[in-house]
C-alpha atoms as a PDB file:
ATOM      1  CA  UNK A   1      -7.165  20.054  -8.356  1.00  0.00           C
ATOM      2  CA  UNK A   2      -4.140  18.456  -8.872  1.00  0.00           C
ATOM      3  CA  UNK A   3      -3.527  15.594 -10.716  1.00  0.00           C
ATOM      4  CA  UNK A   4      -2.211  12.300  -9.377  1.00  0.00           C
ATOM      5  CA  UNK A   5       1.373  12.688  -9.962  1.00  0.00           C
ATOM      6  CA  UNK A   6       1.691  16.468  -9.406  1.00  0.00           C
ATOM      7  CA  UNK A   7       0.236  19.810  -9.052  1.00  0.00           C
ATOM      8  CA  UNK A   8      -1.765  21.591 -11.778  1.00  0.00           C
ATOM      9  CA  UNK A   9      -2.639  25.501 -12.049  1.00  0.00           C
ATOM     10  CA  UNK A  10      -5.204  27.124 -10.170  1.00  0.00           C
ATOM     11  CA  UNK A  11      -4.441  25.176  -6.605  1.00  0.00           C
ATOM     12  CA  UNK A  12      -8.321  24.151  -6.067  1.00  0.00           C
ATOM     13  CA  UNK A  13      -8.763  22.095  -2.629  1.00  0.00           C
ATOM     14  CA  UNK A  14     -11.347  19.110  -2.699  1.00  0.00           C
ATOM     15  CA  UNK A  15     -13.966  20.100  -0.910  1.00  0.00           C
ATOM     16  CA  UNK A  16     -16.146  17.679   1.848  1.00  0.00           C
ATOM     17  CA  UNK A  17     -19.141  16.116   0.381  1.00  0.00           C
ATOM     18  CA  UNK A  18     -22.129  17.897   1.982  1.00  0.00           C
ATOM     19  CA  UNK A  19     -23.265  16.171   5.421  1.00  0.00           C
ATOM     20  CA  UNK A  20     -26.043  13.179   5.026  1.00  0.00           C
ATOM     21  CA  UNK A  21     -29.220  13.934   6.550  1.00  0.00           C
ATOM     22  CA  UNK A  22     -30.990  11.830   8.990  1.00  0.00           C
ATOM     23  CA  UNK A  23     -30.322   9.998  11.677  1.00  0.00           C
ATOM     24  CA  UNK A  24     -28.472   7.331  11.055  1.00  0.00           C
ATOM     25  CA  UNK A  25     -26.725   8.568   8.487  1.00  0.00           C
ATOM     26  CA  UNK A  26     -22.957   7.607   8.008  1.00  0.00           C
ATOM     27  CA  UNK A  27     -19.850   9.261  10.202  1.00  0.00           C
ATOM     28  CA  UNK A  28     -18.519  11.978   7.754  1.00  0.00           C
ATOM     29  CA  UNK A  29     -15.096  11.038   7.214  1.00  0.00           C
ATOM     30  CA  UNK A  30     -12.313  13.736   8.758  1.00  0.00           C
ATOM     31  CA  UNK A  31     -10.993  16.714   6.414  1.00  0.00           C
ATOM     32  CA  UNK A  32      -7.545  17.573   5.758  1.00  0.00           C
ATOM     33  CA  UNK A  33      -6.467  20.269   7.869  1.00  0.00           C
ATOM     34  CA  UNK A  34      -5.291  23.371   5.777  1.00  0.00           C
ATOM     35  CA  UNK A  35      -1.861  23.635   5.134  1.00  0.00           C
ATOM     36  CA  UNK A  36      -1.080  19.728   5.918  1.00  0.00           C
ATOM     37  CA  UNK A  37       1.475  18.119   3.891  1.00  0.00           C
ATOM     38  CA  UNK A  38       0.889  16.456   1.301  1.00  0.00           C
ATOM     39  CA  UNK A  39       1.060  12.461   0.675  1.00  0.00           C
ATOM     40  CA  UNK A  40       3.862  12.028  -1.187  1.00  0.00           C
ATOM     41  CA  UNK A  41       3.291   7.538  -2.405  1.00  0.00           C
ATOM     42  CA  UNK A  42       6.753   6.079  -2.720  1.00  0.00           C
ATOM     43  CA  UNK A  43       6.359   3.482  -6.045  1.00  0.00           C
ATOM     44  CA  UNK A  44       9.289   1.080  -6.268  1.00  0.00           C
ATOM     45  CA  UNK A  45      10.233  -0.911  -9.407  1.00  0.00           C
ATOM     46  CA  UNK A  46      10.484  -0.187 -12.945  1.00  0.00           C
ATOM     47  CA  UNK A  47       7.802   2.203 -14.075  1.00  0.00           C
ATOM     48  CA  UNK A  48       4.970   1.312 -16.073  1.00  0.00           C
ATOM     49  CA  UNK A  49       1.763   2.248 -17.830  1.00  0.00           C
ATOM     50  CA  UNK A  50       0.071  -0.503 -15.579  1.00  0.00           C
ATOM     51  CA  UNK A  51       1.971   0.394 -12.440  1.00  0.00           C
ATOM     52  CA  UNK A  52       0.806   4.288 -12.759  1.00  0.00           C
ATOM     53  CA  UNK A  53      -2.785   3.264 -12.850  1.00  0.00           C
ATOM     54  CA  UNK A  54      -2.571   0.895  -9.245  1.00  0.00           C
ATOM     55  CA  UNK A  55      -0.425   3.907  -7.613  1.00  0.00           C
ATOM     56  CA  UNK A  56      -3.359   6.527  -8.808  1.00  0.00           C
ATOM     57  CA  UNK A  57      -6.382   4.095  -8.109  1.00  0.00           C
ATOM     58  CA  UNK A  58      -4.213   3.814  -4.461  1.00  0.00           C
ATOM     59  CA  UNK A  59      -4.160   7.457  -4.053  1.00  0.00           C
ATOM     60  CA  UNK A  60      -7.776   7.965  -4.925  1.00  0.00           C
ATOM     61  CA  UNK A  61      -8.502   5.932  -2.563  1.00  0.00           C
ATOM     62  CA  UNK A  62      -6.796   7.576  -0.200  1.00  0.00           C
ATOM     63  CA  UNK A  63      -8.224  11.176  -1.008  1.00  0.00           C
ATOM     64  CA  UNK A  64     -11.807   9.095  -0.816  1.00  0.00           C
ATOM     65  CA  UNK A  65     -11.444   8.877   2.683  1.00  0.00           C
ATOM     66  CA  UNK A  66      -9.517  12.024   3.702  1.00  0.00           C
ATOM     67  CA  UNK A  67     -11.217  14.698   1.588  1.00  0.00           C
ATOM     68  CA  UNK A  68      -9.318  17.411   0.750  1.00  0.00           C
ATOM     69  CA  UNK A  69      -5.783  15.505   0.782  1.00  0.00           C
ATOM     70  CA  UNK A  70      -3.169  16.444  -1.245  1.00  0.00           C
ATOM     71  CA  UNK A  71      -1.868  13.211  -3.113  1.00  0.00           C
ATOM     72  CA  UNK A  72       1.315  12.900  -5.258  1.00  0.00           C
ATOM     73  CA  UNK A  73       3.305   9.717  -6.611  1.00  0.00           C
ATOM     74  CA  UNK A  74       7.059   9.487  -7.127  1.00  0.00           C
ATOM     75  CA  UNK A  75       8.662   6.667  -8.544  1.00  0.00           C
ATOM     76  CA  UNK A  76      12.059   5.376  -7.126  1.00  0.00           C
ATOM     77  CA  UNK A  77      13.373   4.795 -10.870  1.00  0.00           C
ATOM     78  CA  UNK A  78      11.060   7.344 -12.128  1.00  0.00           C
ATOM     79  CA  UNK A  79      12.958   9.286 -15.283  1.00  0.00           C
ATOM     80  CA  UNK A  80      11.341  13.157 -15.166  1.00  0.00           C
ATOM     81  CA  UNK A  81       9.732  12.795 -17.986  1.00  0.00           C
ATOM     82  CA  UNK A  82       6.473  10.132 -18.509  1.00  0.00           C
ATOM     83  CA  UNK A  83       7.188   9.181 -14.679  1.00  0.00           C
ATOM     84  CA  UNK A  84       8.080  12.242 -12.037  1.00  0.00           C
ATOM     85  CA  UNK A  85      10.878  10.928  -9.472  1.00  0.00           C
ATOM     86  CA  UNK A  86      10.507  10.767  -5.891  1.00  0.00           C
ATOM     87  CA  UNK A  87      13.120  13.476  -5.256  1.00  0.00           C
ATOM     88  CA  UNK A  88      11.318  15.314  -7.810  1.00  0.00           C
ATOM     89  CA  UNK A  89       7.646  15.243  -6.652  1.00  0.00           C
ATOM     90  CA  UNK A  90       8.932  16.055  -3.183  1.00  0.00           C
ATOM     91  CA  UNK A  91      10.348  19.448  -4.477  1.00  0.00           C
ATOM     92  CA  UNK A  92       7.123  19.859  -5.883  1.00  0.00           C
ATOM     93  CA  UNK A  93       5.298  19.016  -2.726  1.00  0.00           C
ATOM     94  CA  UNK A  94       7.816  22.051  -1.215  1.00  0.00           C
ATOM     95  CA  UNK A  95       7.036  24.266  -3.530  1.00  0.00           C
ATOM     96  CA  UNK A  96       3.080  23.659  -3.884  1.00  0.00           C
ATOM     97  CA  UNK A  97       3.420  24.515   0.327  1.00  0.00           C
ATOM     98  CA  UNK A  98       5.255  28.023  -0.360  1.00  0.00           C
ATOM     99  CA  UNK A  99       2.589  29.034  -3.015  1.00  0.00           C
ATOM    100  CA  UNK A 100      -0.149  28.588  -1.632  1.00  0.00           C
ATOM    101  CA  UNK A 101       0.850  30.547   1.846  1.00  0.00           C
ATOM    102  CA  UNK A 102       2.003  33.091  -0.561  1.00  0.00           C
ATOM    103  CA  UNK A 103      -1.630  33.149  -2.515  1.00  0.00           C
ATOM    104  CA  UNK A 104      -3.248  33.048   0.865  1.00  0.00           C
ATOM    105  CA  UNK A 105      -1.175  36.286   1.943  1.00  0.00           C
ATOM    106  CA  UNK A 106      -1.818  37.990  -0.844  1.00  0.00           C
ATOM    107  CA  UNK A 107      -5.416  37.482  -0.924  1.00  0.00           C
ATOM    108  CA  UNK A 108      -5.221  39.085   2.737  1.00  0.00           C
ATOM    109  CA  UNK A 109      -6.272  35.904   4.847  1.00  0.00           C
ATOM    110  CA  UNK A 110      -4.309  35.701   8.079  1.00  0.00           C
ATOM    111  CA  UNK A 111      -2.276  32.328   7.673  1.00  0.00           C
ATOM    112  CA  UNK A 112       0.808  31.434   9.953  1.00  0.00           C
ATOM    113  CA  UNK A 113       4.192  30.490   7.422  1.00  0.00           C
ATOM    114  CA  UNK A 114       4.433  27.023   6.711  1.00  0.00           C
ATOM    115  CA  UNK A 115       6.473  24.777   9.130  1.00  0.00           C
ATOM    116  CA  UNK A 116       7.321  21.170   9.798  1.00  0.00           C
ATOM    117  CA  UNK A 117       7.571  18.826   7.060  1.00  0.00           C
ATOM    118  CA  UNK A 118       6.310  19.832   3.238  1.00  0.00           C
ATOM    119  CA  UNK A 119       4.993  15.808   2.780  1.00  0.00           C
ATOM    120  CA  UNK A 120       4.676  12.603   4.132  1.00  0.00           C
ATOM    121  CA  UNK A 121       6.311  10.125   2.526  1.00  0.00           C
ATOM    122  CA  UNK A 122       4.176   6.318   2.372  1.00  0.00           C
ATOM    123  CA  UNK A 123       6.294   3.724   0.464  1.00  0.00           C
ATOM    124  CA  UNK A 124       4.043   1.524  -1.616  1.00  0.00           C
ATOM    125  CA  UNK A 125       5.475  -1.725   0.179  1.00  0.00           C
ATOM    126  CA  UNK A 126       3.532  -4.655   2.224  1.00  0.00           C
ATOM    127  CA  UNK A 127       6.826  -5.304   4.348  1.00  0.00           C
ATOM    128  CA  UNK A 128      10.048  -4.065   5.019  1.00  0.00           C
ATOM    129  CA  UNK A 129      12.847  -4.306   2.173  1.00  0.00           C
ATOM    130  CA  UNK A 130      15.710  -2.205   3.550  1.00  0.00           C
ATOM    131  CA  UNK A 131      16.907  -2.123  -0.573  1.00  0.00           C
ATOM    132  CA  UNK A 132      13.632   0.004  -1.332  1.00  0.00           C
ATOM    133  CA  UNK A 133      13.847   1.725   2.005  1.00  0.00           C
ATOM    134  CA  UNK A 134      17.128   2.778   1.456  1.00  0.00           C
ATOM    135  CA  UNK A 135      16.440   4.027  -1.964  1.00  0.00           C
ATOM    136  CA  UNK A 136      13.436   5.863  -0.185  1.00  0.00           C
ATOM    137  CA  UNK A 137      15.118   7.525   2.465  1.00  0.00           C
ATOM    138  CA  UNK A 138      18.002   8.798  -0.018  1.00  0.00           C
ATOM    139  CA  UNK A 139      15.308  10.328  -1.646  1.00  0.00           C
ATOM    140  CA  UNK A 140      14.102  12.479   0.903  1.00  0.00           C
ATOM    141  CA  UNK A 141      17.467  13.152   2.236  1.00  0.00           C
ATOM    142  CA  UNK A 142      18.200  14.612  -2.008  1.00  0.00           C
ATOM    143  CA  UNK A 143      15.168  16.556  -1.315  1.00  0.00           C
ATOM    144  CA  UNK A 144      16.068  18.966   1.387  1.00  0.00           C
ATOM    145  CA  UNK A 145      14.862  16.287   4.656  1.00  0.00           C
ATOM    146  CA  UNK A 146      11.718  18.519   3.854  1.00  0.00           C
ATOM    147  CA  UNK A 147       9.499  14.995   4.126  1.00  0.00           C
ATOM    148  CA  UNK A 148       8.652  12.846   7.095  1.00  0.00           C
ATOM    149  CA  UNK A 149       9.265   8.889   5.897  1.00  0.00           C
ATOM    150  CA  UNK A 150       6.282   6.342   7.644  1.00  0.00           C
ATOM    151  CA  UNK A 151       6.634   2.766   7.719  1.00  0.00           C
ATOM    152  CA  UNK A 152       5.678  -0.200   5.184  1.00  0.00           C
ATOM    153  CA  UNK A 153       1.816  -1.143   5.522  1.00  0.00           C
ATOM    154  CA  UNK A 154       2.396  -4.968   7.239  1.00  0.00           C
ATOM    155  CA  UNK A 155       1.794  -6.263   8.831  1.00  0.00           C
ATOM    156  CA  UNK A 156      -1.907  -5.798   9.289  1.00  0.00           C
ATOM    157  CA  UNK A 157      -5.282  -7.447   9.559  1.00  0.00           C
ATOM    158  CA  UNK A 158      -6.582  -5.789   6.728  1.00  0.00           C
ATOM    159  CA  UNK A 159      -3.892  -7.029   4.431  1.00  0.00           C
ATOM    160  CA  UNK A 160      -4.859 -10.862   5.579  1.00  0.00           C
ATOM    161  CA  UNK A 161      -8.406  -9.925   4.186  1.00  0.00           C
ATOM    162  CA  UNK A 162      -6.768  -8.670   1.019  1.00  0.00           C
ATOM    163  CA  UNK A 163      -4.875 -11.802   1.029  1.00  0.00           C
ATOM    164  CA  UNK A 164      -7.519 -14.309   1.424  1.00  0.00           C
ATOM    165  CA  UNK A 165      -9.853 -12.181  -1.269  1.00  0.00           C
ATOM    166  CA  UNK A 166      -6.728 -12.852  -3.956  1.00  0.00           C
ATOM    167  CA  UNK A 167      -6.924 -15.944  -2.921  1.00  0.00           C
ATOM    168  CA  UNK A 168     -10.777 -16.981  -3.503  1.00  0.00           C
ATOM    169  CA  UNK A 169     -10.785 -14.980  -6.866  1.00  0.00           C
ATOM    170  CA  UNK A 170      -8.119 -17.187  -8.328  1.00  0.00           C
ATOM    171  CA  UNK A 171     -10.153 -20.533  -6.701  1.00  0.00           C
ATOM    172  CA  UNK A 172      -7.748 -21.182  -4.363  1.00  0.00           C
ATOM    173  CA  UNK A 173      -9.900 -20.577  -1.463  1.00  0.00           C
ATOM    174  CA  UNK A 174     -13.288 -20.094  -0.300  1.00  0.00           C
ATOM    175  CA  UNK A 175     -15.109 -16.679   0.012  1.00  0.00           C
ATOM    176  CA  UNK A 176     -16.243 -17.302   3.914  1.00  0.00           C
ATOM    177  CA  UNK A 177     -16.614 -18.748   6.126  1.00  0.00           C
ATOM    178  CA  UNK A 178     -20.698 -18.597   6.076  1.00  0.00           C
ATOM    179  CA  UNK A 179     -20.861 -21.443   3.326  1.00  0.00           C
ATOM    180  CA  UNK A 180     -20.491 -25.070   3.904  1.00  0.00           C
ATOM    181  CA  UNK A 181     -18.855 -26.266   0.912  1.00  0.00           C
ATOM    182  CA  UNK A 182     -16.047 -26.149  -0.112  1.00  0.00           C
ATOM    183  CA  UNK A 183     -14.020 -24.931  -3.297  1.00  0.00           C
ATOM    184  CA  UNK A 184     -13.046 -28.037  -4.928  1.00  0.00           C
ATOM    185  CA  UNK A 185      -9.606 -26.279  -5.980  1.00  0.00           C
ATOM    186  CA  UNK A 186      -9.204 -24.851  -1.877  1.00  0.00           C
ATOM    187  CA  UNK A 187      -5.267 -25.405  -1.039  1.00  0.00           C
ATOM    188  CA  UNK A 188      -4.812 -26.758   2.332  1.00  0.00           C
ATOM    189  CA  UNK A 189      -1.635 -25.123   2.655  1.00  0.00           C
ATOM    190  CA  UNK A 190      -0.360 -21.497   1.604  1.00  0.00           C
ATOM    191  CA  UNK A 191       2.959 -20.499   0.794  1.00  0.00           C
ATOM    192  CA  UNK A 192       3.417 -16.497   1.598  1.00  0.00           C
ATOM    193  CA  UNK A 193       5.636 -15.349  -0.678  1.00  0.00           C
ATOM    194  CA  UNK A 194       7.642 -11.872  -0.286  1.00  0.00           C
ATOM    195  CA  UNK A 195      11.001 -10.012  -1.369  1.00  0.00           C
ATOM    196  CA  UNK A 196      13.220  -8.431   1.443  1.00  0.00           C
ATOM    197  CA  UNK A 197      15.140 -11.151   3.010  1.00  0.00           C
ATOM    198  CA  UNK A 198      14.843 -12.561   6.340  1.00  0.00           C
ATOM    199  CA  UNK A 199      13.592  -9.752   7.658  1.00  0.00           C
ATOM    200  CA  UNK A 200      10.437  -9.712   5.228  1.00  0.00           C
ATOM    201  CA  UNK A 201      10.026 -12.959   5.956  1.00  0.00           C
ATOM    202  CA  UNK A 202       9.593 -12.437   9.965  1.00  0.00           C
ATOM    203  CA  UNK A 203       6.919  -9.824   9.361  1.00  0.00           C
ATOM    204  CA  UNK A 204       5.039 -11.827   6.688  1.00  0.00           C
ATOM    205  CA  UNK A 205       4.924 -14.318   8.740  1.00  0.00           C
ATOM    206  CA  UNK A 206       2.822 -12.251  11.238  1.00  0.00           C
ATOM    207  CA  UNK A 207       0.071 -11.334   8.854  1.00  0.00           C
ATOM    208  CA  UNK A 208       0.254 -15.186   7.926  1.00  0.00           C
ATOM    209  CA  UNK A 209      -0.880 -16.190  11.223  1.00  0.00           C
ATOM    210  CA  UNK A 210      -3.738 -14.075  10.534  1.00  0.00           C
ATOM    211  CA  UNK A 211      -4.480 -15.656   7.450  1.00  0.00           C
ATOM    212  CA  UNK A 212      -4.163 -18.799   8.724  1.00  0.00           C
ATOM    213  CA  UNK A 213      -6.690 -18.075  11.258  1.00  0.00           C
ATOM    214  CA  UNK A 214      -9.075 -17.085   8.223  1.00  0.00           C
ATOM    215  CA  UNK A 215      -8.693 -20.207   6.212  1.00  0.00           C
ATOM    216  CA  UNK A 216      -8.480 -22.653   9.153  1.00  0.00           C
ATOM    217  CA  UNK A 217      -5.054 -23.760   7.042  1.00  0.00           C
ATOM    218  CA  UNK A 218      -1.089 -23.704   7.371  1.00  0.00           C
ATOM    219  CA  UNK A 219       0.762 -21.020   5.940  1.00  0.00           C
ATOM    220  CA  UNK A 220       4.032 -20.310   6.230  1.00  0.00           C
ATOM    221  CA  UNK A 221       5.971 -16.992   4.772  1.00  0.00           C
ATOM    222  CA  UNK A 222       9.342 -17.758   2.204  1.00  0.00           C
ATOM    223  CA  UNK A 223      11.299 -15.306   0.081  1.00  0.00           C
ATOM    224  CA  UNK A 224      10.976 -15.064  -3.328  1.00  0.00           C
ATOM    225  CA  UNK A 225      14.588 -13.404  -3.839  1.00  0.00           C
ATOM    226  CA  UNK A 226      16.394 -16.335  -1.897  1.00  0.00           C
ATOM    227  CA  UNK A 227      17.384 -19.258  -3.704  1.00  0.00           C
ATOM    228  CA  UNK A 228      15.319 -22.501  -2.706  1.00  0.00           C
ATOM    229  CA  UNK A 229      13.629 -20.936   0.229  1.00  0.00           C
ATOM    230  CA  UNK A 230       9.694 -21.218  -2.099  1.00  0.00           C
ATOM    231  CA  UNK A 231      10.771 -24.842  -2.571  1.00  0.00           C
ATOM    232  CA  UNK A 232      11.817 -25.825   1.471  1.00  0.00           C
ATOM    233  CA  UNK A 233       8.807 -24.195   2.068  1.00  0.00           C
ATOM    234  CA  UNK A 234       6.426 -26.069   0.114  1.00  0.00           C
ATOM    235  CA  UNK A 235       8.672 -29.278   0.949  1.00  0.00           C
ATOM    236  CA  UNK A 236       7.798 -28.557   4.867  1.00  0.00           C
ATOM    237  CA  UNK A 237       4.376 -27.877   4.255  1.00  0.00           C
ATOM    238  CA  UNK A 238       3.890 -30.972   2.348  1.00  0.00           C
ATOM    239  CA  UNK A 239       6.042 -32.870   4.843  1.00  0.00           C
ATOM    240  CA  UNK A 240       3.142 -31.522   7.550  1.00  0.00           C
ATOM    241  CA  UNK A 241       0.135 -33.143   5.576  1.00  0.00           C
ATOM    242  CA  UNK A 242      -0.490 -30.431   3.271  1.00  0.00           C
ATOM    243  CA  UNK A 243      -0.954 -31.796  -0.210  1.00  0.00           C
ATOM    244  CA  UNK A 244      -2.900 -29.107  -2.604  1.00  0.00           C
ATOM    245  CA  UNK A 245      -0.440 -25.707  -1.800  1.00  0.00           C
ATOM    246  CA  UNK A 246      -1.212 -22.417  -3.075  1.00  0.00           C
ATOM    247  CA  UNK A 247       1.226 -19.302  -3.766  1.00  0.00           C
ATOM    248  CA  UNK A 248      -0.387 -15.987  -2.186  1.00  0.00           C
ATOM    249  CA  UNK A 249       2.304 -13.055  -3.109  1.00  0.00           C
ATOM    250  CA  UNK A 250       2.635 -10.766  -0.049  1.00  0.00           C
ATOM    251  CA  UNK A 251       3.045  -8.227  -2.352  1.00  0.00           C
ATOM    252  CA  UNK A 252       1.596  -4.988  -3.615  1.00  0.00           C
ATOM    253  CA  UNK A 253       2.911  -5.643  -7.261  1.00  0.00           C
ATOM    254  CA  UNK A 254       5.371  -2.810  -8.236  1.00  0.00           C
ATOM    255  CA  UNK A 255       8.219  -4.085  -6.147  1.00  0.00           C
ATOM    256  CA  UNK A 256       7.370  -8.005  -8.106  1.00  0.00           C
ATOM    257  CA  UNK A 257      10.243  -8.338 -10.836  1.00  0.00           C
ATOM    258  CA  UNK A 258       8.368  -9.411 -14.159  1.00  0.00           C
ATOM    259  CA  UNK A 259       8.734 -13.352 -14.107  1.00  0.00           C
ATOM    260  CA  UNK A 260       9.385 -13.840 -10.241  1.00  0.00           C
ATOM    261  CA  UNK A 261       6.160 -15.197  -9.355  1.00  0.00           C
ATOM    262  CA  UNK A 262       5.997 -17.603 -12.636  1.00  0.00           C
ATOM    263  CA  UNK A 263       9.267 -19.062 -11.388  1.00  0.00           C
ATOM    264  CA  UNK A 264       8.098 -19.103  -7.789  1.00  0.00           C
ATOM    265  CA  UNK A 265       4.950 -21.033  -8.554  1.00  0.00           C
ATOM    266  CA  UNK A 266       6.658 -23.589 -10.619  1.00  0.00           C
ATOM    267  CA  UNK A 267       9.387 -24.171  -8.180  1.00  0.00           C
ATOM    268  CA  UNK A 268       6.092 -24.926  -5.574  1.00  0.00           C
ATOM    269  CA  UNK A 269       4.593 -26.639  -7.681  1.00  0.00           C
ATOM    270  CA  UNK A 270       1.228 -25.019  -6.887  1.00  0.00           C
ATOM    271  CA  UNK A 271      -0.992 -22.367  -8.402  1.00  0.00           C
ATOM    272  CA  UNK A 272      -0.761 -18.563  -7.315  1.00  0.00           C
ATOM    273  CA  UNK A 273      -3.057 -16.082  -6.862  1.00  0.00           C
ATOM    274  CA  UNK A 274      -2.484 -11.800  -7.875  1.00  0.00           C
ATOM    275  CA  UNK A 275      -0.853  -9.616  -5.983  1.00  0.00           C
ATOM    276  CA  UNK A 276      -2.567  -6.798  -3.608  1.00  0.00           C
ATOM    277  CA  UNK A 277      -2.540  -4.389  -6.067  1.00  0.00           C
ATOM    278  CA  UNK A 278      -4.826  -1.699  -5.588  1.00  0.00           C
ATOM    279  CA  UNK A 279      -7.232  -4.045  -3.093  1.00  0.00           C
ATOM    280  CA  UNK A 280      -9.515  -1.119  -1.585  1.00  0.00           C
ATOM    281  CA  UNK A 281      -7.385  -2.206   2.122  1.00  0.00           C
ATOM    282  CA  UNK A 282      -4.143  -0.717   0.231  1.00  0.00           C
ATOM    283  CA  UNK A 283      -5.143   2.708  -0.084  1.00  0.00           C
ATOM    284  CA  UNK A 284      -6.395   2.558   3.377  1.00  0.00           C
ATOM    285  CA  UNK A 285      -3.267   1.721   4.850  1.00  0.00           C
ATOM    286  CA  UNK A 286      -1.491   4.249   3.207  1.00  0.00           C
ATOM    287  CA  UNK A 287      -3.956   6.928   4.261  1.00  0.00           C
ATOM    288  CA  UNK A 288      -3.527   5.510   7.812  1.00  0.00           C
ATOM    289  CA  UNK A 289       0.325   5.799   7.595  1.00  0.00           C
ATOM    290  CA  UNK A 290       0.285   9.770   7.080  1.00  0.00           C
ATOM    291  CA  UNK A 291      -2.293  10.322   9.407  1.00  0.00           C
ATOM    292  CA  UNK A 292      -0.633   8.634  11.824  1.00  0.00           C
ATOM    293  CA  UNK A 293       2.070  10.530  11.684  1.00  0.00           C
ATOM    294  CA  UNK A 294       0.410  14.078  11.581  1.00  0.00           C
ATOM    295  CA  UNK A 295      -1.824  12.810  14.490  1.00  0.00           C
ATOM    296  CA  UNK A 296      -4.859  13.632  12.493  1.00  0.00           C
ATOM    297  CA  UNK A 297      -7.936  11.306  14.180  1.00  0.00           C
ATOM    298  CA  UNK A 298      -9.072   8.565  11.855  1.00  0.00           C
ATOM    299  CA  UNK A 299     -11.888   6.090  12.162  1.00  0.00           C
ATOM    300  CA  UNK A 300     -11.914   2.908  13.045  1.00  0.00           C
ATOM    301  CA  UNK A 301     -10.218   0.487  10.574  1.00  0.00           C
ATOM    302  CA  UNK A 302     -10.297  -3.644  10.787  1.00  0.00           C
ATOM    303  CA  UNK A 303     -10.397  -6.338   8.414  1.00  0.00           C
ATOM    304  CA  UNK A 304     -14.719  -7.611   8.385  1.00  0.00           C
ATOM    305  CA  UNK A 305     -15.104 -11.390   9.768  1.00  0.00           C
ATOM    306  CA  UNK A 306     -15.401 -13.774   6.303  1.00  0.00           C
END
């Protein structure tokens, strides 16, 4: 099997878990059809120890609910050595394609050649940042156009849930909506913070409504990489009645400069919760990206009622 940042010897396939018995057992999730491409997970930011574990708990995620997947990680500002590049892990993902025809061929199984696109490239981003994309698309582009580049996750129901779960695990607000009381240290007004510009922003501010709808509270999306946009924000929220805010990072974490958030939350004023990270709704939404755009069915996803 391979491991989560590349190919190892031997080419072994995950196989499906044998069916449950019984009527009302589970749905068996849907295998990868031979010969698909692989998922190629597009890190951004400065590699780290800490930032290789969240992409490969992401990816096993992923290969939890597509069994047999292929699953690689490339790192924008990955240096071929402790961290494999994006161009680097999509030659890889190429080349893995061509051996395994060839191994099939020579073992005398009738297999057509390999065509379409070697992987499926998934950048590990909540919303659009054109910077990242950019650096994403020049990627594939170094790599032979070989890959097929999906979209960001966001916005999406299921990253309001992760939002609003970051939220109650740093007290900032309650679990459900089942319980009467309250969290004593609730905000009645959320700040969703993000990198990208205006156009992060917009599309933040999409999933926000759904958070907003979860909490029964205002929020309202700013960028973290414009100057004073945090603090207007938390001004006009506190101008509207708000007075206990709360930060809630629209981000996975990667893409998060070191510091950003610190500064963010003092500039609000307010406490902030974690980012995504590897919330189980991450990995998810990545595995929905590539199937999505081989077309392979998928079931049901949505964010549960709190």
């Amino acid at each position: 099997m391979s491991s989560p940042t590349g190919p190892a010897s031997g080419l072994p396939v995950r196989m499906p878990r044998p069916r449950q018995s019984g009527r009302h057992r589970r749905p068996e999730p849907a295998a990868a059809p031979e010969g698909a491409p692989a998922l190629v997970l597009a890190v951004p930011g400065v590699p780290s120890a800490a930032i290789r574990s969240l992409a490969e708990e992401v990816v096993s995620i992923a290969r939890s609910e597509l069994p047999g997947l292929e699953a690689l990680i490339g790192f924008l500002d990955g240096d071929d050595t402790e961290y494999p590049s994006l161009t680097t892990m999509l030659t890889a993902a190429a080349s893995l394609r061509t051996q395994r025809y060839e191994l099939a061929v020579a073992a005398g199984r009738e297999v057509s050649a390999p065509t379409g696109p070697a992987a499926v490239v998934v950048p590990l981003l909540a919303g659009p940042d054109s910077a990242q994309t950019r650096h994403v698309r020049q990627a594939v582009m170094d790599a032979g156009n070989t890959a097929e580049l999906t979209d960001v996750l966001g916005p999406h129901p299921l990253l309001a849930e992760a939002l609003h779960v970051r939220l109650s695990e740093a007290g900032l607000a309650r679990a459900d909506r089942a319980r009467l009381f309250t969290v004593a240290t609730a905000a009645d007004g959320i700040i969703l913070a993000t990198v990208g510009g205006e156009e992060a922003v917009q599309a933040a501010g999409i999933t926000g409504m759904l958070l907003a709808a979860r909490l029964a509270v205002p929020v309202m999306a700013a960028a973290l990489d414009q100057e004073g946009s945090i603090a207007s924000i938390a001004q006009q929220l506190r101008a509207a009645g708000s007075e206990q805010l709360a930060l809630a990072p629209y981000l996975i974490g990667p893409e998060l400069a070191e510091g950003l958030l610190d500064e963010a939350s003092k500039e609000a004023g307010c406490a902030a919760a974690e980012p995504l990270g590897a919330y189980p709704a991450i990995g998810k939404l990545v595995l929905s990206q590539y199937t999505a755009a081989l077309g392979i069915p998928q079931q049901p996803q949505g964010a549960p009622s709190f």
